[in-house]
N, C-alpha and C. Protein backbone atom coordinates (compact mmCIF):
# COMPACT_ATOMS: atom_id res chain seq x y z
N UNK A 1 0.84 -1.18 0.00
CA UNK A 1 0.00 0.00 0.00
C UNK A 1 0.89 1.25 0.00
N UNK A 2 0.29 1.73 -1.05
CA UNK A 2 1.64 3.38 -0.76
C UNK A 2 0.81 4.49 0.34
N UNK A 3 1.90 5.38 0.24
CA UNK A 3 1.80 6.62 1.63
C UNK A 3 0.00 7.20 1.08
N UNK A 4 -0.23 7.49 -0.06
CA UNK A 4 -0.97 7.77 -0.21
C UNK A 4 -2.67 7.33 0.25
N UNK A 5 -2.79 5.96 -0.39
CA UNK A 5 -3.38 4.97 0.00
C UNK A 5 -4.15 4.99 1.79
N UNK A 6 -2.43 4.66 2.14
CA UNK A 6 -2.42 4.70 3.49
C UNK A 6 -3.09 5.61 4.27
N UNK A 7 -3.03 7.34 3.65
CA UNK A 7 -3.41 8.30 4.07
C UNK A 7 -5.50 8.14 4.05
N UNK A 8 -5.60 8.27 3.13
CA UNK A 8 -6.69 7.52 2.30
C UNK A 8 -7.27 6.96 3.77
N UNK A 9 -7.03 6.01 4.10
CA UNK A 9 -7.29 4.99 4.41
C UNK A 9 -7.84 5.58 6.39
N UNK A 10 -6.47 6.07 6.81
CA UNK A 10 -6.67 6.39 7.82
C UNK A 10 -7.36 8.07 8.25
N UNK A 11 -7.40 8.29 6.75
CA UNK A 11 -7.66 10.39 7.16
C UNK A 11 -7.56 11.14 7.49
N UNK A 12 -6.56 11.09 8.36
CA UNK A 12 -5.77 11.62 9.03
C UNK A 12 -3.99 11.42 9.25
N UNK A 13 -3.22 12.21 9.57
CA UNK A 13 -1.58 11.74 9.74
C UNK A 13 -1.42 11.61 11.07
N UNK A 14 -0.56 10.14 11.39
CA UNK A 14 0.11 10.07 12.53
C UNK A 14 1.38 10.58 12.44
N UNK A 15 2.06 10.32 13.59
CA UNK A 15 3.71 10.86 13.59
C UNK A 15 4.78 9.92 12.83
N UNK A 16 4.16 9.16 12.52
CA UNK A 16 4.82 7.89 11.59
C UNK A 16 4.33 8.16 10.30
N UNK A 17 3.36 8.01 9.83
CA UNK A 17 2.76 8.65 8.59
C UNK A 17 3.56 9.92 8.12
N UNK A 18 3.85 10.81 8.80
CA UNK A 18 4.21 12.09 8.37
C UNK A 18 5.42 12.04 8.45
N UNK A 19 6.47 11.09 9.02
CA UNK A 19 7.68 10.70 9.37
C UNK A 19 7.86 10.73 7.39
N UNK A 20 7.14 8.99 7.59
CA UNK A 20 7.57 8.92 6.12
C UNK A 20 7.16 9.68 4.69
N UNK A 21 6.29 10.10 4.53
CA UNK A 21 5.96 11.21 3.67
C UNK A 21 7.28 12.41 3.28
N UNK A 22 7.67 12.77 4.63
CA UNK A 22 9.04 13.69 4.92
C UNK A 22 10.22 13.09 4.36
N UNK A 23 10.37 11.52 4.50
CA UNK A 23 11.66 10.68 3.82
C UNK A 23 11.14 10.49 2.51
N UNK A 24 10.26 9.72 2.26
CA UNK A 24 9.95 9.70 0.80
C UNK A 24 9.71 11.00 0.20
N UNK A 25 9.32 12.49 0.05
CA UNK A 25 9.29 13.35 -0.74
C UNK A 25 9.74 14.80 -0.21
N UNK A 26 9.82 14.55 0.89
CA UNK A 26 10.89 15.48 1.33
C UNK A 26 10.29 17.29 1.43
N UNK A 27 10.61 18.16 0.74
CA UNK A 27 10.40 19.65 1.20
C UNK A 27 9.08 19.47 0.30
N UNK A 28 8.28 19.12 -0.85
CA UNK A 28 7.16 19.58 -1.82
C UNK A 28 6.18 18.65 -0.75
N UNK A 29 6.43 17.88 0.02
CA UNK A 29 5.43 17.40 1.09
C UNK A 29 4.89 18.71 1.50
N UNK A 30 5.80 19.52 2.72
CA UNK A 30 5.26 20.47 3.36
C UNK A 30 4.74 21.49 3.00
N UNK A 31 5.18 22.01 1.54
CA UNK A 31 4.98 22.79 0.69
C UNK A 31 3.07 22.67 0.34
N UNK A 32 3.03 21.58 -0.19
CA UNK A 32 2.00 20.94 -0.22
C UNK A 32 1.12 20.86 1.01
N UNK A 33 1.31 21.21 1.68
CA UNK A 33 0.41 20.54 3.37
C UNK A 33 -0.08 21.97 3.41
N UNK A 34 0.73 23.00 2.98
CA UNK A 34 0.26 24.33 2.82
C UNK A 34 -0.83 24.91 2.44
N UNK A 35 -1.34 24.24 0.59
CA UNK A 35 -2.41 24.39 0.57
C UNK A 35 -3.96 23.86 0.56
N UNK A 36 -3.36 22.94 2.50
CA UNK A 36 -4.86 22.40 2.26
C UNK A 36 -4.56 23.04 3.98
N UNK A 37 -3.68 23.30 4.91
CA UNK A 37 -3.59 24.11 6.08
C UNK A 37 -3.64 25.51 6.79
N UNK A 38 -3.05 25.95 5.41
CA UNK A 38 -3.12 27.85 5.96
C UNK A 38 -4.16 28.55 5.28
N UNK A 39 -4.71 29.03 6.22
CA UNK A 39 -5.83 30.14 5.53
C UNK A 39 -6.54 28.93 5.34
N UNK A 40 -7.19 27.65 5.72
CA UNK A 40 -8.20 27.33 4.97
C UNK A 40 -8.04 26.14 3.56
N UNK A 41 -8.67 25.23 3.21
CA UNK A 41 -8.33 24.46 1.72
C UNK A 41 -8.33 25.47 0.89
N UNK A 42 -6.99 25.47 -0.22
CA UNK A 42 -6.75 26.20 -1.07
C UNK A 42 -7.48 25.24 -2.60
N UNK A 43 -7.73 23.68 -2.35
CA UNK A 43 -7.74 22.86 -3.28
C UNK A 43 -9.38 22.28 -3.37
N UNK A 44 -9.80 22.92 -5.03
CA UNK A 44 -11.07 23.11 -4.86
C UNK A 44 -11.82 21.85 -6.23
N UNK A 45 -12.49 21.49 -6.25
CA UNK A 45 -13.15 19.99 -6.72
C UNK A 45 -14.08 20.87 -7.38
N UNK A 46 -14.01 20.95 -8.66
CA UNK A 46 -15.40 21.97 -9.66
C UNK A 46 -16.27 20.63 -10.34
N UNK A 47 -17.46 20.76 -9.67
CA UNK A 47 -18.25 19.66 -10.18
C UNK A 47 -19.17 20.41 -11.42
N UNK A 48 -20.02 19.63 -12.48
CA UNK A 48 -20.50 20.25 -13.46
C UNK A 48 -21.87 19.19 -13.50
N UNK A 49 -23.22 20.13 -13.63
CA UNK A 49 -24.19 19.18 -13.31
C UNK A 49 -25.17 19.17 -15.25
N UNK A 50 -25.46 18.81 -15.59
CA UNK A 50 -25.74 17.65 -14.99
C UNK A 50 -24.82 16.20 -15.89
N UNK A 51 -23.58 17.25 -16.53
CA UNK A 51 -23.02 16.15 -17.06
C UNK A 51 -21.77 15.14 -16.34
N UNK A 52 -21.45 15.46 -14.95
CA UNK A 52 -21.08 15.39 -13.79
C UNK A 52 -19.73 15.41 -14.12
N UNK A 53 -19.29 16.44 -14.44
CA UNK A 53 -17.71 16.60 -15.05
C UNK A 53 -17.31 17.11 -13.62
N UNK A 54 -15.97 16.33 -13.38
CA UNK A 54 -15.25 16.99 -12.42
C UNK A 54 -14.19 17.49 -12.86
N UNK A 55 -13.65 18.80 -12.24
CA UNK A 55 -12.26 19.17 -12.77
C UNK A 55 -11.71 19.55 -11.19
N UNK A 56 -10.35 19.87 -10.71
CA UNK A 56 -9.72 20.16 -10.10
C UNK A 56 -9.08 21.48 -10.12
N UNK A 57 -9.08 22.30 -9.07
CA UNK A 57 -8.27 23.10 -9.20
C UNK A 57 -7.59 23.68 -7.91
N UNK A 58 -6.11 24.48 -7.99
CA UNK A 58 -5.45 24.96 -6.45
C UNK A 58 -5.36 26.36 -7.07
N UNK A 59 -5.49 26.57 -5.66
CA UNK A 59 -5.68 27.88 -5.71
C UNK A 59 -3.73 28.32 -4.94
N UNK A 60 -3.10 29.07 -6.08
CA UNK A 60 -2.03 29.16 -5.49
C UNK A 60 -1.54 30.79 -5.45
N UNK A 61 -0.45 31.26 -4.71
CA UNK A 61 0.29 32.39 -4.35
C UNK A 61 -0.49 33.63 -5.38
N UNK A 62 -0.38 33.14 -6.84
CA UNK A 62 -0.57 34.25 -7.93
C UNK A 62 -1.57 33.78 -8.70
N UNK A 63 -2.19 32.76 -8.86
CA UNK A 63 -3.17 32.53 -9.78
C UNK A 63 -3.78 31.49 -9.09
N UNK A 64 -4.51 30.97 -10.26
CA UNK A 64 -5.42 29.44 -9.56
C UNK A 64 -5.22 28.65 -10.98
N UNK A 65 -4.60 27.41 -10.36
CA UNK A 65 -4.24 26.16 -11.18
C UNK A 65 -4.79 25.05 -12.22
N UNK A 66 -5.28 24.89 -13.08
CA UNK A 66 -6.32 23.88 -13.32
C UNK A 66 -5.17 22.04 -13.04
N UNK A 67 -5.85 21.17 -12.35
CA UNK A 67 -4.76 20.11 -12.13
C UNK A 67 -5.55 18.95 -12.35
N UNK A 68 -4.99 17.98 -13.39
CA UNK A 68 -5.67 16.95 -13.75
C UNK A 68 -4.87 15.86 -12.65
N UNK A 69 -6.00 15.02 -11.45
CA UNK A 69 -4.86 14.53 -10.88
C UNK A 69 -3.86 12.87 -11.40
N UNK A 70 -2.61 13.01 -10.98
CA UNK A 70 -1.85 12.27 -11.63
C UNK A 70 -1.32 12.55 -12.51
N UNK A 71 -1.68 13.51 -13.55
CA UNK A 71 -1.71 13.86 -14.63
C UNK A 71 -0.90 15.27 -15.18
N UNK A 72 -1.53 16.24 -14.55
CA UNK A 72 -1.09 17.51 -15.42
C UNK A 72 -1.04 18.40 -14.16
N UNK A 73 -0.39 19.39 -14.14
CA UNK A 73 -0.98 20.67 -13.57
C UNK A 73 -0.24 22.12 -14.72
N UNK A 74 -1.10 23.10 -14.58
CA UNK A 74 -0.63 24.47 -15.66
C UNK A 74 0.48 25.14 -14.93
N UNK A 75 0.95 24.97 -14.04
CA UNK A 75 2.14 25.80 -12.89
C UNK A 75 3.58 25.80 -13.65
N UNK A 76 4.19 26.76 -13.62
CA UNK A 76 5.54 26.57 -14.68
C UNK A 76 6.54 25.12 -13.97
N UNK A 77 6.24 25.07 -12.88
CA UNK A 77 7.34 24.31 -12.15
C UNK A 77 6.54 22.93 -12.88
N UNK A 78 5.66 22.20 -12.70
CA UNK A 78 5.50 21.08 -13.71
C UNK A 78 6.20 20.97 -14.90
N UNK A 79 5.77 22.44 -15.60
CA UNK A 79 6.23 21.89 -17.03
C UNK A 79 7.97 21.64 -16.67
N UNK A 80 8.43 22.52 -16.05
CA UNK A 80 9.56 22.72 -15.98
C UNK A 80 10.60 21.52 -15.55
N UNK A 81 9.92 20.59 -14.15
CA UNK A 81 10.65 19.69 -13.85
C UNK A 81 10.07 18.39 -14.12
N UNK A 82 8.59 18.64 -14.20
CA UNK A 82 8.13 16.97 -14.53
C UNK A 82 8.22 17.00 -15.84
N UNK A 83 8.12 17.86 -16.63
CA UNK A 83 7.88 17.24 -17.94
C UNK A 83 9.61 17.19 -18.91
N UNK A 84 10.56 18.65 -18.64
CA UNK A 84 11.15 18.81 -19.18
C UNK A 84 12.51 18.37 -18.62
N UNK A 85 12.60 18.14 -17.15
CA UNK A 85 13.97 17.72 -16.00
C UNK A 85 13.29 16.50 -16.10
N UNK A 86 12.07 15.88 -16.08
CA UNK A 86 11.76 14.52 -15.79
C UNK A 86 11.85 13.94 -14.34
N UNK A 87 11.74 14.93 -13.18
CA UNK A 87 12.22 14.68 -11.89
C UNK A 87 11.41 13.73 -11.40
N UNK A 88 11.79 12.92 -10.40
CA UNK A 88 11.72 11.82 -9.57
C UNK A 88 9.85 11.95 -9.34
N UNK A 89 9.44 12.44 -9.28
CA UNK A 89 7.66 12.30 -8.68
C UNK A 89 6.77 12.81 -9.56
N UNK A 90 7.06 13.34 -10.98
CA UNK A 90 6.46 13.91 -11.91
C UNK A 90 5.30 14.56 -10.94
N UNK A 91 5.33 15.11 -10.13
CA UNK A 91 4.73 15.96 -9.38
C UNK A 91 5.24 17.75 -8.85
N UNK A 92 4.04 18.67 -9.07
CA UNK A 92 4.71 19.41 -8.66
C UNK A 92 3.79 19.63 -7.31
N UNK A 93 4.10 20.74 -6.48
CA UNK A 93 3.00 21.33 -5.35
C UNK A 93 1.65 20.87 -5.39
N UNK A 94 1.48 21.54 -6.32
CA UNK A 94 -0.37 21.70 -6.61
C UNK A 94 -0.90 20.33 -6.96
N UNK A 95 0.01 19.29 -7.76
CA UNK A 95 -0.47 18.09 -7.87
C UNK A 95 -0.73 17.36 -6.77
N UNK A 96 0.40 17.83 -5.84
CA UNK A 96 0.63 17.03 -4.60
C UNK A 96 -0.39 17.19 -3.45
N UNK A 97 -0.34 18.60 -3.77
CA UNK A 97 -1.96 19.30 -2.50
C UNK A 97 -3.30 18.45 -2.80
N UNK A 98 -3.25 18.59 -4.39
CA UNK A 98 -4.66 17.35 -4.82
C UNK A 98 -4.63 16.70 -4.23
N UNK A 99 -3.62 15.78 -4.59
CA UNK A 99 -3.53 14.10 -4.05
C UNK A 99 -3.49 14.06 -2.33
N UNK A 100 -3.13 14.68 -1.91
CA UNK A 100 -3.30 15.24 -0.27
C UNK A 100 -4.66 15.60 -0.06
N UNK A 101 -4.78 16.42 -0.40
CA UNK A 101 -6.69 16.83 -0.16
C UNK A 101 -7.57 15.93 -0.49
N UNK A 102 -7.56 15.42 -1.48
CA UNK A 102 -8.66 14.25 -1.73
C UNK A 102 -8.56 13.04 -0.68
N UNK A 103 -7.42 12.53 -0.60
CA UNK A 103 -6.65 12.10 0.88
C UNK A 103 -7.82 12.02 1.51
N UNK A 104 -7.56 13.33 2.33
CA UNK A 104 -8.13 13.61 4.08
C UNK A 104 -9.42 14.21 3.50
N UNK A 105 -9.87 14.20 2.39
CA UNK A 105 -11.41 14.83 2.16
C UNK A 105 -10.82 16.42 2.70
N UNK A 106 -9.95 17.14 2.09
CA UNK A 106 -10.22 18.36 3.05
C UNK A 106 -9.76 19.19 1.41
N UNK A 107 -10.87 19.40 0.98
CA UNK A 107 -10.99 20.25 -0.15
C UNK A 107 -12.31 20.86 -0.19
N UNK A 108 -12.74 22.06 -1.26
CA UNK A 108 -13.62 22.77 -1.22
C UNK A 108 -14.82 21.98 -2.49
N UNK A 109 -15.64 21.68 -1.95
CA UNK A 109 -16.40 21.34 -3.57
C UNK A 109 -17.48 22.40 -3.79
N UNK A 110 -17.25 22.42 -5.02
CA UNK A 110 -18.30 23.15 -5.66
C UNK A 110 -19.26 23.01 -6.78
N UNK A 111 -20.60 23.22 -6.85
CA UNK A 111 -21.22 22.74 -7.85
C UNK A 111 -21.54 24.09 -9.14
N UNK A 112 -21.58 23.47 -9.96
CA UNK A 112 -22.00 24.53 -11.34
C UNK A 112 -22.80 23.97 -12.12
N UNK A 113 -23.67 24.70 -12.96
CA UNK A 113 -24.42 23.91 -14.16
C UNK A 113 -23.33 23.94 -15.22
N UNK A 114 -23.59 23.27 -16.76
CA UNK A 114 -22.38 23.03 -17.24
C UNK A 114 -22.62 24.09 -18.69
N UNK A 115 -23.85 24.96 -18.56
CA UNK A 115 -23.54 26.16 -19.01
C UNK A 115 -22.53 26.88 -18.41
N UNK A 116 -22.25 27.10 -17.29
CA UNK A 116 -21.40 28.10 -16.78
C UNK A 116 -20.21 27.55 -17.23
N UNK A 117 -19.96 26.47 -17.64
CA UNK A 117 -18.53 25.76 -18.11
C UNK A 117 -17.76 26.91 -18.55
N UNK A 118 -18.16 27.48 -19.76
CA UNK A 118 -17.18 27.83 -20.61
C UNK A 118 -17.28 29.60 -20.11
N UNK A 119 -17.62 30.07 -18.97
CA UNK A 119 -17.43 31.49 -18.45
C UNK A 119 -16.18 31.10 -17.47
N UNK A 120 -16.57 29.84 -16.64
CA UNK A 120 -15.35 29.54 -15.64
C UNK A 120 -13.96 29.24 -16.11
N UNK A 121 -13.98 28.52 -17.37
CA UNK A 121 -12.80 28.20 -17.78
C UNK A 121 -12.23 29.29 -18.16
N UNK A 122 -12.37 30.44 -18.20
CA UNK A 122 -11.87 31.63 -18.77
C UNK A 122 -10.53 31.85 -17.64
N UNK A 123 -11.06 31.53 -16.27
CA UNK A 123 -9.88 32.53 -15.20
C UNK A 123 -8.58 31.70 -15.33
N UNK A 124 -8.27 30.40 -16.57
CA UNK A 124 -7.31 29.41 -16.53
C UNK A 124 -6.37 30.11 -18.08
C-alpha cells in the first residue's frame, strides 16, 4: 500500500505517517500541506451538473491552477521539472496538494451547471 493509500485509508496523519511522507518526498510534502492548512483548503473539486464533469483546481500564491490529478498541472514548475527535468515524482506542489486533499477529504467542492462551463474556464 503506498503513503498515499495509506493516508486515504486512515484520514488523518500520525507521527509515523508524516515521518515517512518527509523521507519519501521530502520539502514539496510540506509545501504541499500548505495548501490544504493555511488560511483554509486552497484545493477546490469543480463539479458540473448535470453532465457530472469533475475538474480540479489549487488555488495558489498568484493565480489558480487547473490540475488533472496524476496527470497535469498548468504551474511553470511542472512543465519545468516533470515534464522537461523529468524529476523523480512527476509531481509538482499543486499536484501534490490534490492528491493530499482528496486524501483527508479536506478540499472545497463546488457545484455549477455546465452552461457556466465555458465562463469559468476563462480565469485558466
Amino acid at each position: 500500500m503506498d503513503l498515499f493509500e495509506k493516508l486515504f485509508k486512515e484520514k488523518k496523519f500520525s507521527a509515523q505517517l508524516i515521518h515517512l511522507f518527509e523521507k519519501e518526498y521530502g520539502d514539496i510534502f510540506y509545501k504541499s500541506l500548505e495548501f490544504i492548512q493555511k488560511d483554509g483548503p486552497k484545493v477546490k473539486k469543480n463539479n458540473f451538473l448535470p453532465s457530472n464533469l469533475k475538474i480540479w483546481s489549487v488555488e495558489g500564491a498568484k493565480k489558480t491552477y487547473l490540475v488533472y490529478p496524476n496527470i497535469y498541472c498548468q504551474c511553470q514548475d511542472f512543465l519545468l521539472n516533470s515534464i522537461y527535468r523529468q524529476k523523480k515524482y512527476q509531481m509538482c506542489k499543486h499536484l501534490f496538494a490534490q492528491k493530499l486533499a482528496e486524501s483527508l477529504n479536506q478540499f472545497i467542492e463546488l457545484k455549477f451547471e455546465d452552461k457556466e462551463f465555458k465562463g469559468w474556464k476563462k480565469q485558466f
